[in-house]
C-alpha atoms as a PDB file:
ATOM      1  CA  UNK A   1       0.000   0.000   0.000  1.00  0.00           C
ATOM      2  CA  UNK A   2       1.220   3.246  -0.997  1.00  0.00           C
ATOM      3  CA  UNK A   3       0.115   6.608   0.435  1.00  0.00           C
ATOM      4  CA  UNK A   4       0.268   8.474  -2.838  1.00  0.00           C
ATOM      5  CA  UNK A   5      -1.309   5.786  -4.672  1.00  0.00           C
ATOM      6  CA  UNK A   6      -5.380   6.012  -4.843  1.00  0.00           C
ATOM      7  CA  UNK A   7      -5.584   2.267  -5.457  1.00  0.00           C
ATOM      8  CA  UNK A   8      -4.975  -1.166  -3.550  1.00  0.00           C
ATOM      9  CA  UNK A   9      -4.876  -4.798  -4.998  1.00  0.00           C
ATOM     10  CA  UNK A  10      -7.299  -7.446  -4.723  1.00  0.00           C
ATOM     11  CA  UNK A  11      -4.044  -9.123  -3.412  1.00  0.00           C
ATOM     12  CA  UNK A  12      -3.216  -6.686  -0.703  1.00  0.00           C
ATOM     13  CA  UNK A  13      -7.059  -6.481   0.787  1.00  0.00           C
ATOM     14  CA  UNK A  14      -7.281 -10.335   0.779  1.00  0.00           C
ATOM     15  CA  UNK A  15      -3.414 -10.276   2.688  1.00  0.00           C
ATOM     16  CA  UNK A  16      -4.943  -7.451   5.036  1.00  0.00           C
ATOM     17  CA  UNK A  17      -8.828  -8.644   5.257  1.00  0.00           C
ATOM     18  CA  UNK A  18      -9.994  -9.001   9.198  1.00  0.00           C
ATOM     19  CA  UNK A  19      -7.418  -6.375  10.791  1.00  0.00           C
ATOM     20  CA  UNK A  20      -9.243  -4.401  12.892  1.00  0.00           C
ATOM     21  CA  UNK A  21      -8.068  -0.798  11.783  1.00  0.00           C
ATOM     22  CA  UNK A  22      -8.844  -2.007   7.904  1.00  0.00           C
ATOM     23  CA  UNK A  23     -12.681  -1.475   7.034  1.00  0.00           C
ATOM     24  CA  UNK A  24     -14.052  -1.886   4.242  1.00  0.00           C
ATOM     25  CA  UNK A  25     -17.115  -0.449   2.053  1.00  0.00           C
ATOM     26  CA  UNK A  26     -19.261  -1.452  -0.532  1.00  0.00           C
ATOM     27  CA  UNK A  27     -20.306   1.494  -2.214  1.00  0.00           C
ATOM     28  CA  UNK A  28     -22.365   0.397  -4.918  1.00  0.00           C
ATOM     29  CA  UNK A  29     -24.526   2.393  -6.957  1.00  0.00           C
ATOM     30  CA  UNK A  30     -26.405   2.722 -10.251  1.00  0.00           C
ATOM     31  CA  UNK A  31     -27.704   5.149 -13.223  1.00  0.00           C
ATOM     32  CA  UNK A  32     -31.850   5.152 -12.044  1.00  0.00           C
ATOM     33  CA  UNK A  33     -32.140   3.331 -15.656  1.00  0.00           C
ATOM     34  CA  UNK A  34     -29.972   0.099 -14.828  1.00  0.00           C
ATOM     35  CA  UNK A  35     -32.951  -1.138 -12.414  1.00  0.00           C
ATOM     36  CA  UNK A  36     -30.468  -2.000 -10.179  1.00  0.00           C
ATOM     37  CA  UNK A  37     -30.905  -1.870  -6.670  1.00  0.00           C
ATOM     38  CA  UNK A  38     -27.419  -2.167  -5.025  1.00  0.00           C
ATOM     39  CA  UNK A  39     -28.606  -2.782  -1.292  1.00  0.00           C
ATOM     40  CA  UNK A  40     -29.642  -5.688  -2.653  1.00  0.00           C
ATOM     41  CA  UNK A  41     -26.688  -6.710  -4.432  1.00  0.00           C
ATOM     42  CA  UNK A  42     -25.307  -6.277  -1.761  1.00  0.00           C
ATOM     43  CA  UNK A  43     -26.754  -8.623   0.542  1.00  0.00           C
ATOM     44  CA  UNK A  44     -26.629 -11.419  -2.116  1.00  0.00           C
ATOM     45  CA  UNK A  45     -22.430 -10.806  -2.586  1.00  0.00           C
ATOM     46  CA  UNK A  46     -20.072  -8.488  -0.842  1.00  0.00           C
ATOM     47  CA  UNK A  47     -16.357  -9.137   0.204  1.00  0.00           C
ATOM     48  CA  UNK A  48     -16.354 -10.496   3.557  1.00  0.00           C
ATOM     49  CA  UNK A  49     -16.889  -8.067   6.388  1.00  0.00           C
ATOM     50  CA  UNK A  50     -17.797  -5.337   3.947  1.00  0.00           C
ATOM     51  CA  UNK A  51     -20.432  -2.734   5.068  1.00  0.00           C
ATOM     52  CA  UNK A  52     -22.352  -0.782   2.984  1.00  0.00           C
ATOM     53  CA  UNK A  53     -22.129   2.782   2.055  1.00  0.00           C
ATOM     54  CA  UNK A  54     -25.460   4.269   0.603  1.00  0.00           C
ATOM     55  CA  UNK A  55     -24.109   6.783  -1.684  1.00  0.00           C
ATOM     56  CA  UNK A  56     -28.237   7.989  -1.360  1.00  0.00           C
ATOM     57  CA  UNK A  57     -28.617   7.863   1.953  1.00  0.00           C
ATOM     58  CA  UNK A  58     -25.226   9.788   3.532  1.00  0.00           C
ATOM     59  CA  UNK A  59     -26.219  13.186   1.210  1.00  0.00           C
ATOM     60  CA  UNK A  60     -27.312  16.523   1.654  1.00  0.00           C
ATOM     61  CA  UNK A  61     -30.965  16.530   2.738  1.00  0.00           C
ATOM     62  CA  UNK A  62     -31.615  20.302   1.856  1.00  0.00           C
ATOM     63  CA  UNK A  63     -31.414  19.640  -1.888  1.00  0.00           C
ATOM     64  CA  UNK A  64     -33.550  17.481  -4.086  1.00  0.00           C
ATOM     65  CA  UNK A  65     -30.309  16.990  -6.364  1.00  0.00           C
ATOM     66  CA  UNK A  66     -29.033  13.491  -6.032  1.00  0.00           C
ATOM     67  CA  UNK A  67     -26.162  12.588  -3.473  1.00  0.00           C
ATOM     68  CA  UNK A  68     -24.615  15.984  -3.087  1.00  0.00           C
ATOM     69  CA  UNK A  69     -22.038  16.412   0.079  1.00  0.00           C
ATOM     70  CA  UNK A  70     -23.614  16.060   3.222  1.00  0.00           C
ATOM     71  CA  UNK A  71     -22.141  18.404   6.205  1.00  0.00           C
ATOM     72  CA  UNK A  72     -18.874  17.600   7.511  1.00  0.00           C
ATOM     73  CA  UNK A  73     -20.845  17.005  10.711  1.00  0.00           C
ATOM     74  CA  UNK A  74     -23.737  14.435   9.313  1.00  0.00           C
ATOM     75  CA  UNK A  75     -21.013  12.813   7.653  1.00  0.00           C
ATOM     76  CA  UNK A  76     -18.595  12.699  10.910  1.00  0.00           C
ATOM     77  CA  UNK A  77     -21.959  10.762  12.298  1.00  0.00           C
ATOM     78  CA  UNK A  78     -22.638   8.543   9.199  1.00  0.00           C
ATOM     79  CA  UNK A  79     -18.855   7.154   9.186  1.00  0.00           C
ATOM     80  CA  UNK A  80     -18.854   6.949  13.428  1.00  0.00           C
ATOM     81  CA  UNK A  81     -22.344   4.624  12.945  1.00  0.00           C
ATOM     82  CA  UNK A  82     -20.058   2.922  10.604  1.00  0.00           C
ATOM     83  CA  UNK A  83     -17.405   2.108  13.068  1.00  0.00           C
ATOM     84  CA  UNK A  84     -14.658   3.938  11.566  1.00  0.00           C
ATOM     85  CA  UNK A  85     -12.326   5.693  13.229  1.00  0.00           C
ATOM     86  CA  UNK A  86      -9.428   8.358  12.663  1.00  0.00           C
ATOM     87  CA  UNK A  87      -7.375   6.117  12.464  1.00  0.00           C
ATOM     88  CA  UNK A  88      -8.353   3.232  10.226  1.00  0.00           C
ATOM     89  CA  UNK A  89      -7.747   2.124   6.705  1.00  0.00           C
ATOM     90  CA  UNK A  90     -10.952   2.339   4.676  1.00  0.00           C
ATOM     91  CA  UNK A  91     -10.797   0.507   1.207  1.00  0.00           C
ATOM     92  CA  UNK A  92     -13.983   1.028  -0.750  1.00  0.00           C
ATOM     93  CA  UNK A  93     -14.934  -1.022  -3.309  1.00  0.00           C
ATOM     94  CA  UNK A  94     -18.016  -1.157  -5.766  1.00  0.00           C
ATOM     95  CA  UNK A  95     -19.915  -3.587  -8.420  1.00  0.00           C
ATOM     96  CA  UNK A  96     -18.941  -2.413 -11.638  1.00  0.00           C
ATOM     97  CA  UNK A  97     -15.039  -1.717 -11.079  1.00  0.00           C
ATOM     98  CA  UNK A  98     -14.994   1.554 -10.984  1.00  0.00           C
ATOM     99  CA  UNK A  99     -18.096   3.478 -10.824  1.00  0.00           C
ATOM    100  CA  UNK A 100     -19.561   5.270  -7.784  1.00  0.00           C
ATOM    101  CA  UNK A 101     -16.501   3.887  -5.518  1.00  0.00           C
ATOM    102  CA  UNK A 102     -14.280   7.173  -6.220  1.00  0.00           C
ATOM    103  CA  UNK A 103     -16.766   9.458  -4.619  1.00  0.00           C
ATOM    104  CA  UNK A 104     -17.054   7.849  -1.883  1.00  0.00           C
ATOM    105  CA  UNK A 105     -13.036   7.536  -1.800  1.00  0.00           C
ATOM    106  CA  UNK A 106     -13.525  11.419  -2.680  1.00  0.00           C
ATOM    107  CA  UNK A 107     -15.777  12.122   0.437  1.00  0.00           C
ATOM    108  CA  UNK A 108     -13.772  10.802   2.790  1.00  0.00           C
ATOM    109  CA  UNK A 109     -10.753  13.524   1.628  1.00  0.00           C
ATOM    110  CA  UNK A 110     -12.610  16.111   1.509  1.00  0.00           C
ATOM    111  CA  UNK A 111     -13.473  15.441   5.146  1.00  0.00           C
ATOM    112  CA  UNK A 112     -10.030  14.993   6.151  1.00  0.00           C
ATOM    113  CA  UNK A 113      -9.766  11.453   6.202  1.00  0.00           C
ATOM    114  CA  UNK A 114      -6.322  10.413   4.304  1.00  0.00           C
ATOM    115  CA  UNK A 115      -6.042   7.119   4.968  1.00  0.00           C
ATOM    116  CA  UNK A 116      -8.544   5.193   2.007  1.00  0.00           C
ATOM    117  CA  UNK A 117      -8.473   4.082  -0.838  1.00  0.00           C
ATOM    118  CA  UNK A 118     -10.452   2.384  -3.927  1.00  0.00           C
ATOM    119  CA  UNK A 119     -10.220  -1.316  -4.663  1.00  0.00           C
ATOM    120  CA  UNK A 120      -8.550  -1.692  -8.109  1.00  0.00           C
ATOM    121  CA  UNK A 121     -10.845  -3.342  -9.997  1.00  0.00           C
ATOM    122  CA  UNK A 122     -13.788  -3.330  -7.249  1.00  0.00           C
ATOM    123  CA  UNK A 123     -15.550  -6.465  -6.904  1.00  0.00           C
ATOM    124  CA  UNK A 124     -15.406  -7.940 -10.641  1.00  0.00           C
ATOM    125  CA  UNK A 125     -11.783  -7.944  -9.790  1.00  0.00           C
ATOM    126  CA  UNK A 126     -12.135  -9.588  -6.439  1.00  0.00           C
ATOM    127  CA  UNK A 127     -13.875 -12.470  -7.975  1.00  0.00           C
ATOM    128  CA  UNK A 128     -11.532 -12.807 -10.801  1.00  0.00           C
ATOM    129  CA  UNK A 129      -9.066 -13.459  -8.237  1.00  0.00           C
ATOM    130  CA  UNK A 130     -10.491 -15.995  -7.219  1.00  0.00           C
ATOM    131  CA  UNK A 131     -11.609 -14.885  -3.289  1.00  0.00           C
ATOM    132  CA  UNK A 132     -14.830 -15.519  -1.495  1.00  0.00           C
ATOM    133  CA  UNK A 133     -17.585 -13.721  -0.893  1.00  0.00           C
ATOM    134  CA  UNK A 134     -20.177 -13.265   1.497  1.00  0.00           C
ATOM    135  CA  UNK A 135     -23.870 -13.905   0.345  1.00  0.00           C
ATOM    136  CA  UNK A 136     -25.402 -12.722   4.061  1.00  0.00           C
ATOM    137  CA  UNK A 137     -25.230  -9.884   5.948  1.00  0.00           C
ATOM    138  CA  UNK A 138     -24.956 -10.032   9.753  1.00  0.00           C
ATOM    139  CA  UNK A 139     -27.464  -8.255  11.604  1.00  0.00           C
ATOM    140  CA  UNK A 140     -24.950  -6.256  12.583  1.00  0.00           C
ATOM    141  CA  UNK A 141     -23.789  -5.373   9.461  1.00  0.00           C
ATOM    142  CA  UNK A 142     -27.597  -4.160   8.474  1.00  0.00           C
ATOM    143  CA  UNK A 143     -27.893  -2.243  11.749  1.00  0.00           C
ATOM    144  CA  UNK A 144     -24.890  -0.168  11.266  1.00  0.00           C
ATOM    145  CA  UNK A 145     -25.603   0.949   7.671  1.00  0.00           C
ATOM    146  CA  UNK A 146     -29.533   2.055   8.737  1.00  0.00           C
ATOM    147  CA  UNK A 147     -27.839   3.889  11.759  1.00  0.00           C
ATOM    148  CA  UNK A 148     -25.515   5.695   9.065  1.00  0.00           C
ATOM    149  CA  UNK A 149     -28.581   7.257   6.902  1.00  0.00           C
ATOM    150  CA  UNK A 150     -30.771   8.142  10.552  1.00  0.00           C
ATOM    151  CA  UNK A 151     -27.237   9.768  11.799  1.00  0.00           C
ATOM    152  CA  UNK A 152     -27.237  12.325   8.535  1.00  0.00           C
ATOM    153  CA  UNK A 153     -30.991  12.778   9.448  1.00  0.00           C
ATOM    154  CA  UNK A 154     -30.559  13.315  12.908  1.00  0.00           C
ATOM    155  CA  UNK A 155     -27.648  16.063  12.990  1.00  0.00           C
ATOM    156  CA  UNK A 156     -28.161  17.822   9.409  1.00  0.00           C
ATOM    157  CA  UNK A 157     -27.594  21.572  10.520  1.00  0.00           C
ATOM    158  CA  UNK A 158     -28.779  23.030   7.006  1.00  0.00           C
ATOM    159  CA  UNK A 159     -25.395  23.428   5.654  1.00  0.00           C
ATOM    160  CA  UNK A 160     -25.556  23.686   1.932  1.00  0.00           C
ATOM    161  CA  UNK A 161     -22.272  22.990  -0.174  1.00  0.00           C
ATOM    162  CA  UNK A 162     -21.251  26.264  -1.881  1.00  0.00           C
ATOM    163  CA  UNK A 163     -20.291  25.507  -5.791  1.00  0.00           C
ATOM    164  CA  UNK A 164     -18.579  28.207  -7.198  1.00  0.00           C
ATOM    165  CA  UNK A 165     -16.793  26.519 -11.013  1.00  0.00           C
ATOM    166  CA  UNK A 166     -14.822  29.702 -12.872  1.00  0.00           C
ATOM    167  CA  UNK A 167     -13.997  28.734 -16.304  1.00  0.00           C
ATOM    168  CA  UNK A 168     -11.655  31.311 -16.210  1.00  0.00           C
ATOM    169  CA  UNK A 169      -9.677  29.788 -13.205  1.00  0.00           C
ATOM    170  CA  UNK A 170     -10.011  25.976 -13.859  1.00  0.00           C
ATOM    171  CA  UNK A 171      -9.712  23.781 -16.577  1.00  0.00           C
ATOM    172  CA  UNK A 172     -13.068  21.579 -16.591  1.00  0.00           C
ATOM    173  CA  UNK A 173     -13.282  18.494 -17.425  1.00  0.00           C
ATOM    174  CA  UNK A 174     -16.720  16.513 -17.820  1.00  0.00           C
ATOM    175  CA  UNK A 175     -16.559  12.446 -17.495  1.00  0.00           C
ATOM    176  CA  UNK A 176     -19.864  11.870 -19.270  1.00  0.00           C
ATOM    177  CA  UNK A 177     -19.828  10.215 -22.547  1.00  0.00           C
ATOM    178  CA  UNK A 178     -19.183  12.552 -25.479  1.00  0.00           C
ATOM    179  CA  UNK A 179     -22.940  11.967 -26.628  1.00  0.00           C
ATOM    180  CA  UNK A 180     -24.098  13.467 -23.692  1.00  0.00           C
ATOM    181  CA  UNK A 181     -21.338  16.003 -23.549  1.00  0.00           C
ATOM    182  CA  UNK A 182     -22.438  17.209 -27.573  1.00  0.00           C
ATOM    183  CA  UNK A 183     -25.942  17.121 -26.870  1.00  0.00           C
ATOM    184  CA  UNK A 184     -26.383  14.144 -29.122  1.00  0.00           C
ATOM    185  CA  UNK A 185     -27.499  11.561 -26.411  1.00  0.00           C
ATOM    186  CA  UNK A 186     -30.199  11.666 -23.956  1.00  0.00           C
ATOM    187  CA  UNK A 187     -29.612  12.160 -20.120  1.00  0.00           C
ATOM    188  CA  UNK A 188     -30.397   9.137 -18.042  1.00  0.00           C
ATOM    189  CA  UNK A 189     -32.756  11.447 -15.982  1.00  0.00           C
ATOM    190  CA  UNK A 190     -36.011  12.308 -16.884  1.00  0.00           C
ATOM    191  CA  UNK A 191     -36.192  16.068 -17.703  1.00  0.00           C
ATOM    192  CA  UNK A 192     -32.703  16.975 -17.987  1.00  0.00           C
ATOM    193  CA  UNK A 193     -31.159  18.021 -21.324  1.00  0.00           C
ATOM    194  CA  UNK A 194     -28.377  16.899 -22.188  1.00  0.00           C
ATOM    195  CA  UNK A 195     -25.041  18.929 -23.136  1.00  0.00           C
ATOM    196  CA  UNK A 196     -22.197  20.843 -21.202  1.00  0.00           C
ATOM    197  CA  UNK A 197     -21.460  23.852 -19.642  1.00  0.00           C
ATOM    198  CA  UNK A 198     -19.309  26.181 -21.919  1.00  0.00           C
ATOM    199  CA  UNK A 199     -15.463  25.693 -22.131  1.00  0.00           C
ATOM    200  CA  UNK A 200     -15.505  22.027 -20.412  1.00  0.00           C
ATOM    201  CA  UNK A 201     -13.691  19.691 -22.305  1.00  0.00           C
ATOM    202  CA  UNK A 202     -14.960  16.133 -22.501  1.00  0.00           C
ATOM    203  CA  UNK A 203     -12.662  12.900 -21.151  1.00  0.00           C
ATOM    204  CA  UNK A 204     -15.140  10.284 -20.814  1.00  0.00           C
ATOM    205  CA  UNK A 205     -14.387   8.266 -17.296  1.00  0.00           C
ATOM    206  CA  UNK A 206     -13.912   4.742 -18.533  1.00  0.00           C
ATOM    207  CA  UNK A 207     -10.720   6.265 -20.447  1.00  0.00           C
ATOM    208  CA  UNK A 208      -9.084   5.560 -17.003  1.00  0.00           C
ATOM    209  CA  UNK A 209      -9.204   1.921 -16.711  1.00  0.00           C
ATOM    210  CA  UNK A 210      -8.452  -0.581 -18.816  1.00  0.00           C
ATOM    211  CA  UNK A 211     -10.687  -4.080 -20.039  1.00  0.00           C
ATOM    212  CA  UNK A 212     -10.204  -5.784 -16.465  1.00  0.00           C
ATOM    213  CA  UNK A 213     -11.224  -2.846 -15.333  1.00  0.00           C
ATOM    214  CA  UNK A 214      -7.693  -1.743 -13.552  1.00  0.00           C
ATOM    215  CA  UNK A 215      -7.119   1.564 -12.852  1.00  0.00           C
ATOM    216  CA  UNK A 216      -4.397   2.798 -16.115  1.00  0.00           C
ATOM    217  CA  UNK A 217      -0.633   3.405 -14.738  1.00  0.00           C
ATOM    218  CA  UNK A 218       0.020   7.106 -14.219  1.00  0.00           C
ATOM    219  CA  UNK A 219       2.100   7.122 -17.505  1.00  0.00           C
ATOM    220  CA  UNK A 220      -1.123   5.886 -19.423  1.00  0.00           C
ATOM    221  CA  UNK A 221      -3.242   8.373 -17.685  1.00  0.00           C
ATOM    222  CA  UNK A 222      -0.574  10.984 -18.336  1.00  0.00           C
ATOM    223  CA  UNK A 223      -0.527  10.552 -21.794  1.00  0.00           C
ATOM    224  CA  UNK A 224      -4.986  10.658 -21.476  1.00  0.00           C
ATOM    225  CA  UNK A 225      -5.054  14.025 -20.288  1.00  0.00           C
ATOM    226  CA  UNK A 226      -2.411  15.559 -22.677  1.00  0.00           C
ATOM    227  CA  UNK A 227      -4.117  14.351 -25.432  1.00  0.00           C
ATOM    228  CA  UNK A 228      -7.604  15.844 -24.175  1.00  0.00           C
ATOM    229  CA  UNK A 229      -5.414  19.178 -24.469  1.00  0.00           C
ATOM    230  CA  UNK A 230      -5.418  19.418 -20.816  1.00  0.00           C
ATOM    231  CA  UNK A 231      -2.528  21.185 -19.127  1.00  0.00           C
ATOM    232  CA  UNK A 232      -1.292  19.884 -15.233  1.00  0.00           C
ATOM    233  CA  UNK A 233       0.346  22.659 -14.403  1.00  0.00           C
ATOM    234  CA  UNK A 234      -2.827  24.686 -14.085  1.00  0.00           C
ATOM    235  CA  UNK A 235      -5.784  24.240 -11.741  1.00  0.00           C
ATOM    236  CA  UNK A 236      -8.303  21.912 -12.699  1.00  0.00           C
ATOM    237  CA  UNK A 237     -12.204  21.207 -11.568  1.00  0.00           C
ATOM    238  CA  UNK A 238     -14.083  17.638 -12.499  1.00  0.00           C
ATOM    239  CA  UNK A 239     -17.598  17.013 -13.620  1.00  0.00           C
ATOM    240  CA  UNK A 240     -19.934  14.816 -14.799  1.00  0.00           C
ATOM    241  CA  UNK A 241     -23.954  14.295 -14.901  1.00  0.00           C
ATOM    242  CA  UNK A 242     -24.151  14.060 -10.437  1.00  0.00           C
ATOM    243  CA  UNK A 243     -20.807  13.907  -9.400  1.00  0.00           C
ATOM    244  CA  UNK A 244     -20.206  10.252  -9.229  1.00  0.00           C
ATOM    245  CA  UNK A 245     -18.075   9.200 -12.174  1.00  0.00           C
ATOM    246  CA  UNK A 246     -16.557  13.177 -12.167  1.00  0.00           C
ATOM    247  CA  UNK A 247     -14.423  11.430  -8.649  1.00  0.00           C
ATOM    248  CA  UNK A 248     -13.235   8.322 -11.089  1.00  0.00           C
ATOM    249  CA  UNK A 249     -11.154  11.313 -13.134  1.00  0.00           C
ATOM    250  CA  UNK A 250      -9.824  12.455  -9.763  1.00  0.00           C
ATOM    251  CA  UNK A 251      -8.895   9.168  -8.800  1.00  0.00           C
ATOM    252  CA  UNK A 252      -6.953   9.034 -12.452  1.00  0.00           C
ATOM    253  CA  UNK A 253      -5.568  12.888 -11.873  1.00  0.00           C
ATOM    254  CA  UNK A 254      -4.478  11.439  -8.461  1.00  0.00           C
ATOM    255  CA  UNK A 255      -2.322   8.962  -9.338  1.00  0.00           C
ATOM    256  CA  UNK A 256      -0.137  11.344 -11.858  1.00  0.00           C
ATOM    257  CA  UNK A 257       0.429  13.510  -8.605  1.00  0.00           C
ATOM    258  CA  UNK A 258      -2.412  16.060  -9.484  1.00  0.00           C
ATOM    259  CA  UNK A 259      -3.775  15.971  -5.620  1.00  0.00           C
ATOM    260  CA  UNK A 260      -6.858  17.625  -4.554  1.00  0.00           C
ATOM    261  CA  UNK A 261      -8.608  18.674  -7.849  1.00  0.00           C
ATOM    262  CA  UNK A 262     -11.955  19.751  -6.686  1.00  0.00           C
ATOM    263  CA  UNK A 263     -15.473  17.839  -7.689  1.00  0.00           C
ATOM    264  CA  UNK A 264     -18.602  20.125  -8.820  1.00  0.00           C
ATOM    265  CA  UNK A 265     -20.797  18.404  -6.609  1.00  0.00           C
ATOM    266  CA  UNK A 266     -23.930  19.304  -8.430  1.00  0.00           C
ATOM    267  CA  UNK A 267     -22.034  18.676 -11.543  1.00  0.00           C
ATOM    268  CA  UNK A 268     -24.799  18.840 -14.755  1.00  0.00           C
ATOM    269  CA  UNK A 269     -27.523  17.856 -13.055  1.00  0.00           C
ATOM    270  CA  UNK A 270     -27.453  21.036 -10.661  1.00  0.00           C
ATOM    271  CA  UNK A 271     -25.784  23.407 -13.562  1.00  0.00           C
ATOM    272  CA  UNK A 272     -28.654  22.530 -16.825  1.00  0.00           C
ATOM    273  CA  UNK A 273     -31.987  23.558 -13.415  1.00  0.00           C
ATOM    274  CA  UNK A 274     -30.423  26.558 -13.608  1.00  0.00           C
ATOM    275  CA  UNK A 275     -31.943  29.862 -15.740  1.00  0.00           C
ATOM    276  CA  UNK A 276     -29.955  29.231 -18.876  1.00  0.00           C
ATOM    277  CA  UNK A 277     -29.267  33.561 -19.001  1.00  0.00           C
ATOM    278  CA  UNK A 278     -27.605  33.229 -15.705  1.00  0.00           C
ATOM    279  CA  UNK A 279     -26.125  29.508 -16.389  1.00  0.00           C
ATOM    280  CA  UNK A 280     -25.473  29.566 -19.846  1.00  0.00           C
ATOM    281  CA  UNK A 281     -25.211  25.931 -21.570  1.00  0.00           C
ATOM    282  CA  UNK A 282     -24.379  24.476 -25.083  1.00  0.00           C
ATOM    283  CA  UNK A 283     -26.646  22.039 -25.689  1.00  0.00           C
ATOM    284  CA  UNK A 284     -25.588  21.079 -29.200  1.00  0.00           C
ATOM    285  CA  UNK A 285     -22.734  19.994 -31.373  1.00  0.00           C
ATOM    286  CA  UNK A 286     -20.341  22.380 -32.454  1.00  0.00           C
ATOM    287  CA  UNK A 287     -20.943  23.263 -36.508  1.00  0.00           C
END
């Protein structure tokens, strides 16, 4: 395990599995569209001794946009029903390899919590190893992940995350696929149009990983961002349709030593509600 490194092996959590200051999360979650429901999933397969982290459920509850930031003091709550401490090593891990896993990876720094990282590969990767899983979940296990969601409830102060995104001072880059980006392809949510917000440039997330999925070395990812005509020397800002996938560029931008790039939470979602005089948008193709 490195510190600078965002990722750990299959091999390393299965080495490490059962030591009391490593805890691990299952952070599963799905487009609405999938029908997937990963709570579910969950209980049917997780890697042993896994809790779950309901990317839904820990959120903001002043906003009707989906899983923005929660306060750092409903999340201090959420992650203390959890069990984790200050001190631990939290490795979070998800269904599809790398999906939703990143934000929650991203949460927990932006919180102050250095020590976690993502699962390289998530659970597809897991399995291809060739370890167990566990297809029950100890009462315990169920207990603590309600208590997380009624903790966010209980102590949410009415803090709303301030977005402020200046094209002028970062570079941002949208993880959505270029359909969506160009207008081209519909938005998985009902209502919303599709597009981007002017002067984003467009480096759709699975460009990180590769087939397996494994995260890309930092050379690779180097040589991903370059070509998208983005510069590391100068700030950058991530995006996407919710902020999910936006955090799977982070994760990328983290490994090539580009540390703390900031997530717009409400990401497209938040940005396209918005008057379009105030918030302007292009919401077709270049001619």
């Amino acid at each position: 395990m490195a510190q600078d490194d965002p990722v750990v092996s299959a091999q390393w959590l299965h080495e490490h599995l059962g030591m009391p200051d490593v805890k691990v999360l299952d952070a599963s979650w799905y487009m609405p569209v999938e029908n997937r429901d990963p709570w579910e999933e969950y209980q049917v397969a997780h890697i042993p001794g896994a809790l779950f982290f309901d990317l839904d459920g820990i959120v903001d509850r002043t906003t009707d946009l989906p899983h923005m930031l929660p306060s750092e003091e409903a999340f201090a709550a959420a992650i203390s029903e959890l069990g984790i401490k200050n001190q631990d090593k939290v490795i979070v891990y998800d269904g599809k390899g790398f999906f939703s896993a990143p934000r929650v990876w991203w949460m927990f720094r932006v919180f102050g919590h250095k020590k976690v990282w993502v699962l390289d590969g998530g659970l597809p990767q897991w399995r291809a190893s060739g370890f167990n899983v566990e297809n029950a979940s100890p009462d315990d296990a169920v207990l603590k992940s309600n208590a997380a969601n009624k903790a966010v409830e209980r102590v949410y102060n009415g803090e709303q995350v301030a977005h402020n995104v200046t094209a002028k001072t970062y570079q941002q880059i949208d993880a959505r696929a270029k359909g969506r980006f160009d207008g081209v392809a519909p938005e998985p949510r009902k209502g919303v149009r599709s597009g981007h917000i002017p002067g984003s440039i467009c480096v759709p997330f699975p460009e990180m990983f590769d087939g397996a999925p494994n995260l890309l070395s930092a050379d690779e990812l180097w040589q991903k961002f370059q070509q998208a005509g983005i510069s590391l020397d100068q700030p950058i800002v991530v995006t996407c349709g919710s902020g999910v996938t936006a955090c799977i560029l982070a994760l990328g931008l983290y490994r090539i030593g580009k540390h703390d790039v900031p997530v717009y939470d409400g990401s497209w979602t938040e940005w396209e509600a918005q008057s379009d005089s105030d918030y302007p948008k292009v919401t077709a193709p270049a001619c």
